[in-house]
Each structure stands twice: as C-alpha cells, then as structure tokens.
PDB file of N, CA and C in Angstrom:
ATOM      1  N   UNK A   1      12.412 -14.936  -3.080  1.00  0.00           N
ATOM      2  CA  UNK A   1      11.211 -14.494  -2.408  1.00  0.00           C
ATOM      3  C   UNK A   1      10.020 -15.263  -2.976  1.00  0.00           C
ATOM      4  N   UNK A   2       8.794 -15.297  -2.334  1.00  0.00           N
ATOM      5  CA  UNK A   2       7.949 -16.195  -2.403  1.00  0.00           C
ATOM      6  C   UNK A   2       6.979 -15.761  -3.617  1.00  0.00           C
ATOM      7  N   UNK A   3       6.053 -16.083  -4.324  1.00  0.00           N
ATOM      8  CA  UNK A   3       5.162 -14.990  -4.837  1.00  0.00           C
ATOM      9  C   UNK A   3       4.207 -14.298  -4.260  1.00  0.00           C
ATOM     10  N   UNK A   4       4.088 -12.925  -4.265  1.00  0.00           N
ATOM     11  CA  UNK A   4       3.331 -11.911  -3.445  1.00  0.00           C
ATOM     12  C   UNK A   4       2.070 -12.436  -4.146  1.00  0.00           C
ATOM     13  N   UNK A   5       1.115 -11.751  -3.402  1.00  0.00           N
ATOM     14  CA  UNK A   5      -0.646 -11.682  -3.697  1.00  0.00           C
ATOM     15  C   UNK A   5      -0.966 -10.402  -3.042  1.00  0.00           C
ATOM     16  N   UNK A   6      -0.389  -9.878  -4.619  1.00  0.00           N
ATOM     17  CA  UNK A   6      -0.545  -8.113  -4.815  1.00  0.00           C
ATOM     18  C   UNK A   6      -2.424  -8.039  -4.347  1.00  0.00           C
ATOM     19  N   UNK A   7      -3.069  -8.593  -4.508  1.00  0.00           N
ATOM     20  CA  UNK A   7      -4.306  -8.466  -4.338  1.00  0.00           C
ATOM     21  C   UNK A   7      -4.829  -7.994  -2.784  1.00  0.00           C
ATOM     22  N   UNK A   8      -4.126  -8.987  -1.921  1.00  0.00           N
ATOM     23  CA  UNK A   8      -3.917  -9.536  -0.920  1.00  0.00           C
ATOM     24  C   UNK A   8      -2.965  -8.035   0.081  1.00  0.00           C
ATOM     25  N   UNK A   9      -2.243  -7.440  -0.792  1.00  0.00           N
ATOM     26  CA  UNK A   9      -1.605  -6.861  -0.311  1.00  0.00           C
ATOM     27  C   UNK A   9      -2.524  -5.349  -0.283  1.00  0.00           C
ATOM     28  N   UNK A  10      -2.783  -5.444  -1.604  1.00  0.00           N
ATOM     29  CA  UNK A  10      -3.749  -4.124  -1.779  1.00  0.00           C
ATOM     30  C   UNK A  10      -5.026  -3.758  -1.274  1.00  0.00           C
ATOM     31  N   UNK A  11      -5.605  -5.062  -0.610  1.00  0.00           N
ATOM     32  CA  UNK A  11      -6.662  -4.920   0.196  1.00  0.00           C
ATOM     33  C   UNK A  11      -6.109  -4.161   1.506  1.00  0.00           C
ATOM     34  N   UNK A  12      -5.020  -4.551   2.027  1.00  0.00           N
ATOM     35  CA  UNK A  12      -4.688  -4.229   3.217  1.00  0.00           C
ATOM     36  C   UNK A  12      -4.174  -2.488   3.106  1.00  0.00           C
ATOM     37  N   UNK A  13      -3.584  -2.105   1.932  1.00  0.00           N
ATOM     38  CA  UNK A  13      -3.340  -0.297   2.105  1.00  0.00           C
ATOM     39  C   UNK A  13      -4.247  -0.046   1.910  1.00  0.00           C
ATOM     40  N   UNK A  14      -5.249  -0.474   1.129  1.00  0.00           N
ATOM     41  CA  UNK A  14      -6.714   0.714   1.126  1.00  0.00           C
ATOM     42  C   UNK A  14      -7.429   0.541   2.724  1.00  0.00           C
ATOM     43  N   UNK A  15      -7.443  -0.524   3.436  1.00  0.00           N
ATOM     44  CA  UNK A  15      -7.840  -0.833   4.915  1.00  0.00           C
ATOM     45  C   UNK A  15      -6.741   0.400   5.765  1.00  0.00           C
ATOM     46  N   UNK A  16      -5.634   0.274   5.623  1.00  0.00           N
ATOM     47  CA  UNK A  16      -4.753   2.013   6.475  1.00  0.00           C
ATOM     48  C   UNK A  16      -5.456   2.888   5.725  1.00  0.00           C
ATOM     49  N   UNK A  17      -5.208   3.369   4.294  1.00  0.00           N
ATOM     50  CA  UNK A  17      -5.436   4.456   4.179  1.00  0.00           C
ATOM     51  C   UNK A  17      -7.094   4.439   4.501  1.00  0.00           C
ATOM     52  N   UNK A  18      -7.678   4.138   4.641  1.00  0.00           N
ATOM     53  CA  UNK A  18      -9.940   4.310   4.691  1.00  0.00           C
ATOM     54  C   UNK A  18      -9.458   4.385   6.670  1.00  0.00           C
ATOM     55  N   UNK A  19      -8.908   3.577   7.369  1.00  0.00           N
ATOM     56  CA  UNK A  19      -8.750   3.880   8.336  1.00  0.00           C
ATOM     57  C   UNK A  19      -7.996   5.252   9.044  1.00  0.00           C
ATOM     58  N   UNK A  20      -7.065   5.578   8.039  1.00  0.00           N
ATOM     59  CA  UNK A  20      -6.444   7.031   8.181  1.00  0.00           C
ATOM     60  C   UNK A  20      -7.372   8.244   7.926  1.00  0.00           C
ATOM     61  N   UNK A  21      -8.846   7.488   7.032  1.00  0.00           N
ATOM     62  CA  UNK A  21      -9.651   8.838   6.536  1.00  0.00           C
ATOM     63  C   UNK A  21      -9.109   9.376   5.665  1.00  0.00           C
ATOM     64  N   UNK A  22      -8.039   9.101   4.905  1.00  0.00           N
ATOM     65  CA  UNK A  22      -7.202   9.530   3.875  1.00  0.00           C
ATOM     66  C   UNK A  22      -8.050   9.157   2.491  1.00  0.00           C
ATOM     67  N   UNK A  23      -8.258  10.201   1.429  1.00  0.00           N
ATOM     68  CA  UNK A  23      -8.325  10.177  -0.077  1.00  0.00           C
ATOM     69  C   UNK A  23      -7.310   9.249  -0.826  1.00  0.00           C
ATOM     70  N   UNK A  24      -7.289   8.333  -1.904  1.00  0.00           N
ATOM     71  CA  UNK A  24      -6.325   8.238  -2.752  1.00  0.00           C
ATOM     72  C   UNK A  24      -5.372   9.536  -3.089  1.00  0.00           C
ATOM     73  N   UNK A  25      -5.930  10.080  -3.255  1.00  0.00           N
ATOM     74  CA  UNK A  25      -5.038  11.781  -3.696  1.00  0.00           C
ATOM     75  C   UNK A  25      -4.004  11.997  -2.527  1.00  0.00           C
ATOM     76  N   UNK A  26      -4.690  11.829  -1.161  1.00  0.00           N
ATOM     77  CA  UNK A  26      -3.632  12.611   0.052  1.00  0.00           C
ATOM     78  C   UNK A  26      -2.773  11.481   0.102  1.00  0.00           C
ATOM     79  N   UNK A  27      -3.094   9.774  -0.256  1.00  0.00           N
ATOM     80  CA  UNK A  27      -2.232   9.174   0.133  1.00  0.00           C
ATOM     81  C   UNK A  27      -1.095   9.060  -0.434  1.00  0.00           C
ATOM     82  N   UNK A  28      -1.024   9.769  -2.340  1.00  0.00           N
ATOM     83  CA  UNK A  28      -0.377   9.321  -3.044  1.00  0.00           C
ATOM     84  C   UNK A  28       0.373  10.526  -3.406  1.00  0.00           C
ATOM     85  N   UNK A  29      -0.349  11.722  -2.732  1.00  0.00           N
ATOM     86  CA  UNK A  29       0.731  12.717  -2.697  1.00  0.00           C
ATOM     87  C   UNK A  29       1.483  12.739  -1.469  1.00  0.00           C
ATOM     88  N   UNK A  30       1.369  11.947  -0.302  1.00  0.00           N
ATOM     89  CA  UNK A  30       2.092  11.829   1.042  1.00  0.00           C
ATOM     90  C   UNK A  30       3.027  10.433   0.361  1.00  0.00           C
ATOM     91  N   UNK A  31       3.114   9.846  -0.736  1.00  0.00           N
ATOM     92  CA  UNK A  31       3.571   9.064  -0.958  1.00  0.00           C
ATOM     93  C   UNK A  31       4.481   9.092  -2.370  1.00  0.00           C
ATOM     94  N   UNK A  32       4.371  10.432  -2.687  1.00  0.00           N
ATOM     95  CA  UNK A  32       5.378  11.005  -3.802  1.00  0.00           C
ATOM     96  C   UNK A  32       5.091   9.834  -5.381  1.00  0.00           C
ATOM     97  N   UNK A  33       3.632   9.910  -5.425  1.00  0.00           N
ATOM     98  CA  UNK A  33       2.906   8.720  -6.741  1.00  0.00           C
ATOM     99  C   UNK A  33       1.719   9.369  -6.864  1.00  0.00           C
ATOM    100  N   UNK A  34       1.321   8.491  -8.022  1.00  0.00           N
ATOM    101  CA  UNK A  34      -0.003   9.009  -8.988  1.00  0.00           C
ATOM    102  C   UNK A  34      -1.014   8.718  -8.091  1.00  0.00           C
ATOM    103  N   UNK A  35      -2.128   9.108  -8.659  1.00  0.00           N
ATOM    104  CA  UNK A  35      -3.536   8.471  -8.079  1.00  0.00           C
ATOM    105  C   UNK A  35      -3.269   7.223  -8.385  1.00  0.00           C
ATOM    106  N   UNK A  36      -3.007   6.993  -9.704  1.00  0.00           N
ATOM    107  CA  UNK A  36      -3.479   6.092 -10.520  1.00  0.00           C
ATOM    108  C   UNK A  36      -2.400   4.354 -10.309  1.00  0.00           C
ATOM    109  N   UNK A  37      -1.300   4.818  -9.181  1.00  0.00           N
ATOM    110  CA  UNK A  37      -0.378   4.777  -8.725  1.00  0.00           C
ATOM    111  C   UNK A  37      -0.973   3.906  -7.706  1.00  0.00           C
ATOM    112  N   UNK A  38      -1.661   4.618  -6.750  1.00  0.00           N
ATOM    113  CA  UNK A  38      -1.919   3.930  -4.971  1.00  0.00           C
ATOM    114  C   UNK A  38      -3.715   3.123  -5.813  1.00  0.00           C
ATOM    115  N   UNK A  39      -4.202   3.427  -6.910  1.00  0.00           N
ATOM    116  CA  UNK A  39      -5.443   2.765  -7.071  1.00  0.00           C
ATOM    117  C   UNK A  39      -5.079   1.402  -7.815  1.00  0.00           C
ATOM    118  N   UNK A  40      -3.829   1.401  -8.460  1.00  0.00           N
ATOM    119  CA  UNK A  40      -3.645   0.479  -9.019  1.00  0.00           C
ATOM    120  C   UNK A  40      -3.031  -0.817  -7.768  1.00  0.00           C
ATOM    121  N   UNK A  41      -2.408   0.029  -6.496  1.00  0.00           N
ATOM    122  CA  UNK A  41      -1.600  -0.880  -6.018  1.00  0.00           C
ATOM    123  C   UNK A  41      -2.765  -1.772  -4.959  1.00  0.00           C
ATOM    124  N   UNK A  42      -3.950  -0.965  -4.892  1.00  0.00           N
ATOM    125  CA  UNK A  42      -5.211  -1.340  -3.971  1.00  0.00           C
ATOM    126  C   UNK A  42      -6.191  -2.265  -4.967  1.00  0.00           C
ATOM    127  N   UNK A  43      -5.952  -2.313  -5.893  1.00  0.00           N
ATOM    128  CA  UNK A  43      -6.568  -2.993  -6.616  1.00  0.00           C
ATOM    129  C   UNK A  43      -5.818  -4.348  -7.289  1.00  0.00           C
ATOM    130  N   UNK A  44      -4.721  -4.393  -7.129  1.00  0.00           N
ATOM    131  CA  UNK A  44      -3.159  -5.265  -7.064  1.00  0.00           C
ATOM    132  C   UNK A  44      -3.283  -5.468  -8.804  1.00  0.00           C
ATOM    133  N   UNK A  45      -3.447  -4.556  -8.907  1.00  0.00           N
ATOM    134  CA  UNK A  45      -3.113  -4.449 -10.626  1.00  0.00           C
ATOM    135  C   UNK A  45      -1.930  -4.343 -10.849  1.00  0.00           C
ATOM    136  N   UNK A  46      -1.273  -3.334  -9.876  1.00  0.00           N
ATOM    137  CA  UNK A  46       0.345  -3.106 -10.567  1.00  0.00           C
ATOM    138  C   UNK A  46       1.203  -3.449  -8.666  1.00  0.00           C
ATOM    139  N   UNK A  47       2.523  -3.507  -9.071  1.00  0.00           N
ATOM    140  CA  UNK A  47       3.306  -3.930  -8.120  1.00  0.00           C
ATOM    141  C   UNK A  47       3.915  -2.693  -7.597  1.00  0.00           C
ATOM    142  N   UNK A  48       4.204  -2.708  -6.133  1.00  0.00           N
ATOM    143  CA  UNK A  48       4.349  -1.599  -4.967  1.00  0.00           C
ATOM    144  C   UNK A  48       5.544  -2.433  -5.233  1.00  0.00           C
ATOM    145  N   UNK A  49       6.565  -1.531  -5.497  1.00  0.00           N
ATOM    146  CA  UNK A  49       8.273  -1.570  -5.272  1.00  0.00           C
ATOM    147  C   UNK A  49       8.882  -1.548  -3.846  1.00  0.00           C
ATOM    148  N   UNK A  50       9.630  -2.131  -3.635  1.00  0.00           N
ATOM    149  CA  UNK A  50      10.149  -2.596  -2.372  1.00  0.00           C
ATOM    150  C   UNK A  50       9.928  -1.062  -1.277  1.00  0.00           C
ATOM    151  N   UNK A  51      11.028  -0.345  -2.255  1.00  0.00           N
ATOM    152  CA  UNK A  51      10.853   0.862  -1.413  1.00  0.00           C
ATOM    153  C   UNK A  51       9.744   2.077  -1.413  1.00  0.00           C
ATOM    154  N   UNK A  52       8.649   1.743  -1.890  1.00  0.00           N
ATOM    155  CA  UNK A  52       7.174   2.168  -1.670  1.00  0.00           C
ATOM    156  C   UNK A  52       6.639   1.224  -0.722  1.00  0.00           C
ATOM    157  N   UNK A  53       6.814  -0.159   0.116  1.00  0.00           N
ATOM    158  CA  UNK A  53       6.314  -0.772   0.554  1.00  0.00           C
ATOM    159  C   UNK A  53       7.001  -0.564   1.746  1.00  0.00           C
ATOM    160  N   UNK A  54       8.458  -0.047   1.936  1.00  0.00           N
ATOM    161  CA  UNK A  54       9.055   0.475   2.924  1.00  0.00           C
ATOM    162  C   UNK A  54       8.401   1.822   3.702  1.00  0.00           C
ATOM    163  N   UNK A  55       8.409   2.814   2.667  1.00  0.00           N
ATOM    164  CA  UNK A  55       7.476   4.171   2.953  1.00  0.00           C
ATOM    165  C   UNK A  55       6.123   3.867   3.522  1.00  0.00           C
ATOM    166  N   UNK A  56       5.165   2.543   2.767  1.00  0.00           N
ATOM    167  CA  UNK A  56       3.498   2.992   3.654  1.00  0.00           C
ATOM    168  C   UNK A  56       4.036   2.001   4.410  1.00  0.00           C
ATOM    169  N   UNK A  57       4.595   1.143   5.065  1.00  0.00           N
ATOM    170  CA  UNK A  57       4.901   0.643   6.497  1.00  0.00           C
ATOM    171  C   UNK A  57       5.384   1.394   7.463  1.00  0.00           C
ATOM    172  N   UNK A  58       6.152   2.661   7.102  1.00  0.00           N
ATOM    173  CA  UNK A  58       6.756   3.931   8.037  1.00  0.00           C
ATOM    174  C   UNK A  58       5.451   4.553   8.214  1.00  0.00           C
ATOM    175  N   UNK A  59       4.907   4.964   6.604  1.00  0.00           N
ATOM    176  CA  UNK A  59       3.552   5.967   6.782  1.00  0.00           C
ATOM    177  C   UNK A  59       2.524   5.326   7.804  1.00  0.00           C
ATOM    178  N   UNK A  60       1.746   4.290   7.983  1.00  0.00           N
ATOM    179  CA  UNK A  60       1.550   3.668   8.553  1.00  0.00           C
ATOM    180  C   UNK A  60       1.758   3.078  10.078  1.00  0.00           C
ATOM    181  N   UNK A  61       2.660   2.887  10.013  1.00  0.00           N
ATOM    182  CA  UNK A  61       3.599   2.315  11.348  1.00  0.00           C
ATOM    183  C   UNK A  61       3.122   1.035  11.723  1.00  0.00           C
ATOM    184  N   UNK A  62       3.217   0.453  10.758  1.00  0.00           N
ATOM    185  CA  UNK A  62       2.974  -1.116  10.900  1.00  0.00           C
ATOM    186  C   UNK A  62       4.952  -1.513  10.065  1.00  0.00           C
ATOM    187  N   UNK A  63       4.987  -3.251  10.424  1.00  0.00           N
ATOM    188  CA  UNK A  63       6.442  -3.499   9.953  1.00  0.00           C
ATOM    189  C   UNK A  63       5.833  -4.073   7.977  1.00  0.00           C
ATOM    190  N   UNK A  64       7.284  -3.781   6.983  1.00  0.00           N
ATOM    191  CA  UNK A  64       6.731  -4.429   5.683  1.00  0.00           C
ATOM    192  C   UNK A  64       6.625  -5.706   5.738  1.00  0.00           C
ATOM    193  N   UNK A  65       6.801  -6.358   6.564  1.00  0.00           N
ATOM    194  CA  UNK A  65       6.436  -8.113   6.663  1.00  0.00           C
ATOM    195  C   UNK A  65       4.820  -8.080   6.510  1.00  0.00           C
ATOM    196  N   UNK A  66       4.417  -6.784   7.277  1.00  0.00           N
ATOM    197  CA  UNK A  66       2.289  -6.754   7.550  1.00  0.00           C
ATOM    198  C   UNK A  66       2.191  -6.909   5.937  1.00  0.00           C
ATOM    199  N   UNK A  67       2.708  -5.768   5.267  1.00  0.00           N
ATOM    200  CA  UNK A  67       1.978  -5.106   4.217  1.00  0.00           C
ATOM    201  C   UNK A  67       2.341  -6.406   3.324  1.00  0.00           C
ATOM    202  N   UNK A  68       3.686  -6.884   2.950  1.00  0.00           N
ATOM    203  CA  UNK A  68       3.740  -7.532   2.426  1.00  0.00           C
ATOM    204  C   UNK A  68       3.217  -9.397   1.964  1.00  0.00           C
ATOM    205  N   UNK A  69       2.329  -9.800   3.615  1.00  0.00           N
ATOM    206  CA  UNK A  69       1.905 -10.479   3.995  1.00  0.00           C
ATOM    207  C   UNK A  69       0.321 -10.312   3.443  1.00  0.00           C
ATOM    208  N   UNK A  70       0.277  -8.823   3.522  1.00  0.00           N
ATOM    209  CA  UNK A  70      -1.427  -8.775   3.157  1.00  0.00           C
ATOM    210  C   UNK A  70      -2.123  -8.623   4.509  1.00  0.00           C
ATOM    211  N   UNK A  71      -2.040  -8.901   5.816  1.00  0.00           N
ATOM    212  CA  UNK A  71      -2.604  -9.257   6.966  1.00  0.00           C
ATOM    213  C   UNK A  71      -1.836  -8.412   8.459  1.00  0.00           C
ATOM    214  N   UNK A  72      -2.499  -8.165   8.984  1.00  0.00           N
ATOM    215  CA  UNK A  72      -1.774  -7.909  10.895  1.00  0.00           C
ATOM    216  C   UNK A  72      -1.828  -9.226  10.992  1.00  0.00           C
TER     217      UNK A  72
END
C-alpha cells in the first residue's frame, strides 16, 4: 500500500462529521473510541485502523477508497 496522508485523511472525517452536525463525543461514541481517539485521527496524529476506516465509510456512506484518499 502506498503511504497514507493521515493529515489528508483527517481533514476529510472532521468535514462528515461538522457536516453530520455531530460532536467529537457523538462521533466517537457512534464509533466505539475515545474522544481523544476521533481528535487525534482529524488531526492525523494517530492512524485510523483499517477497520475504523471501514466503519466511518459505512457511518458515513461514502466508499474507504474516499476516506482513505482524503478527497470525494
């Protein structure tokens, strides 16, 4: 796999979740993780595991190619 740009990526879940009107809190308890969890992954400090990147592409309803791309 290529190298991600967690940065890149994390811009784009805080863009769903601010578009969902969703808190860090609702997203990361609809997402079975910390606050500190969905702030780190929006801030691409820490890395969203395959199958957390599976879940906010369902949560969402976009495909993980978007999220993982960073972009629609």
């Amino acid at each position: 796999m290529t190298n991600l740009d967690y940065e890149k990526m994390g811009r784009l879940i805080k863009k769903f979740r601010n578009k969902s009107n969703m808190t860090v809190s609702e997203l990361a308890s609809a997402m079975g993780v910390s606050n500190v969890s969905v702030t780190q992954w929006e801030n691409g400090k820490k890395r969203c595991s395959i199958q957390n990147i599976a879940k906010l592409a369902e949560f969402f309803h976009v495909s993980v190619e978007e999220i993982i791309e960073g972009k629609l």
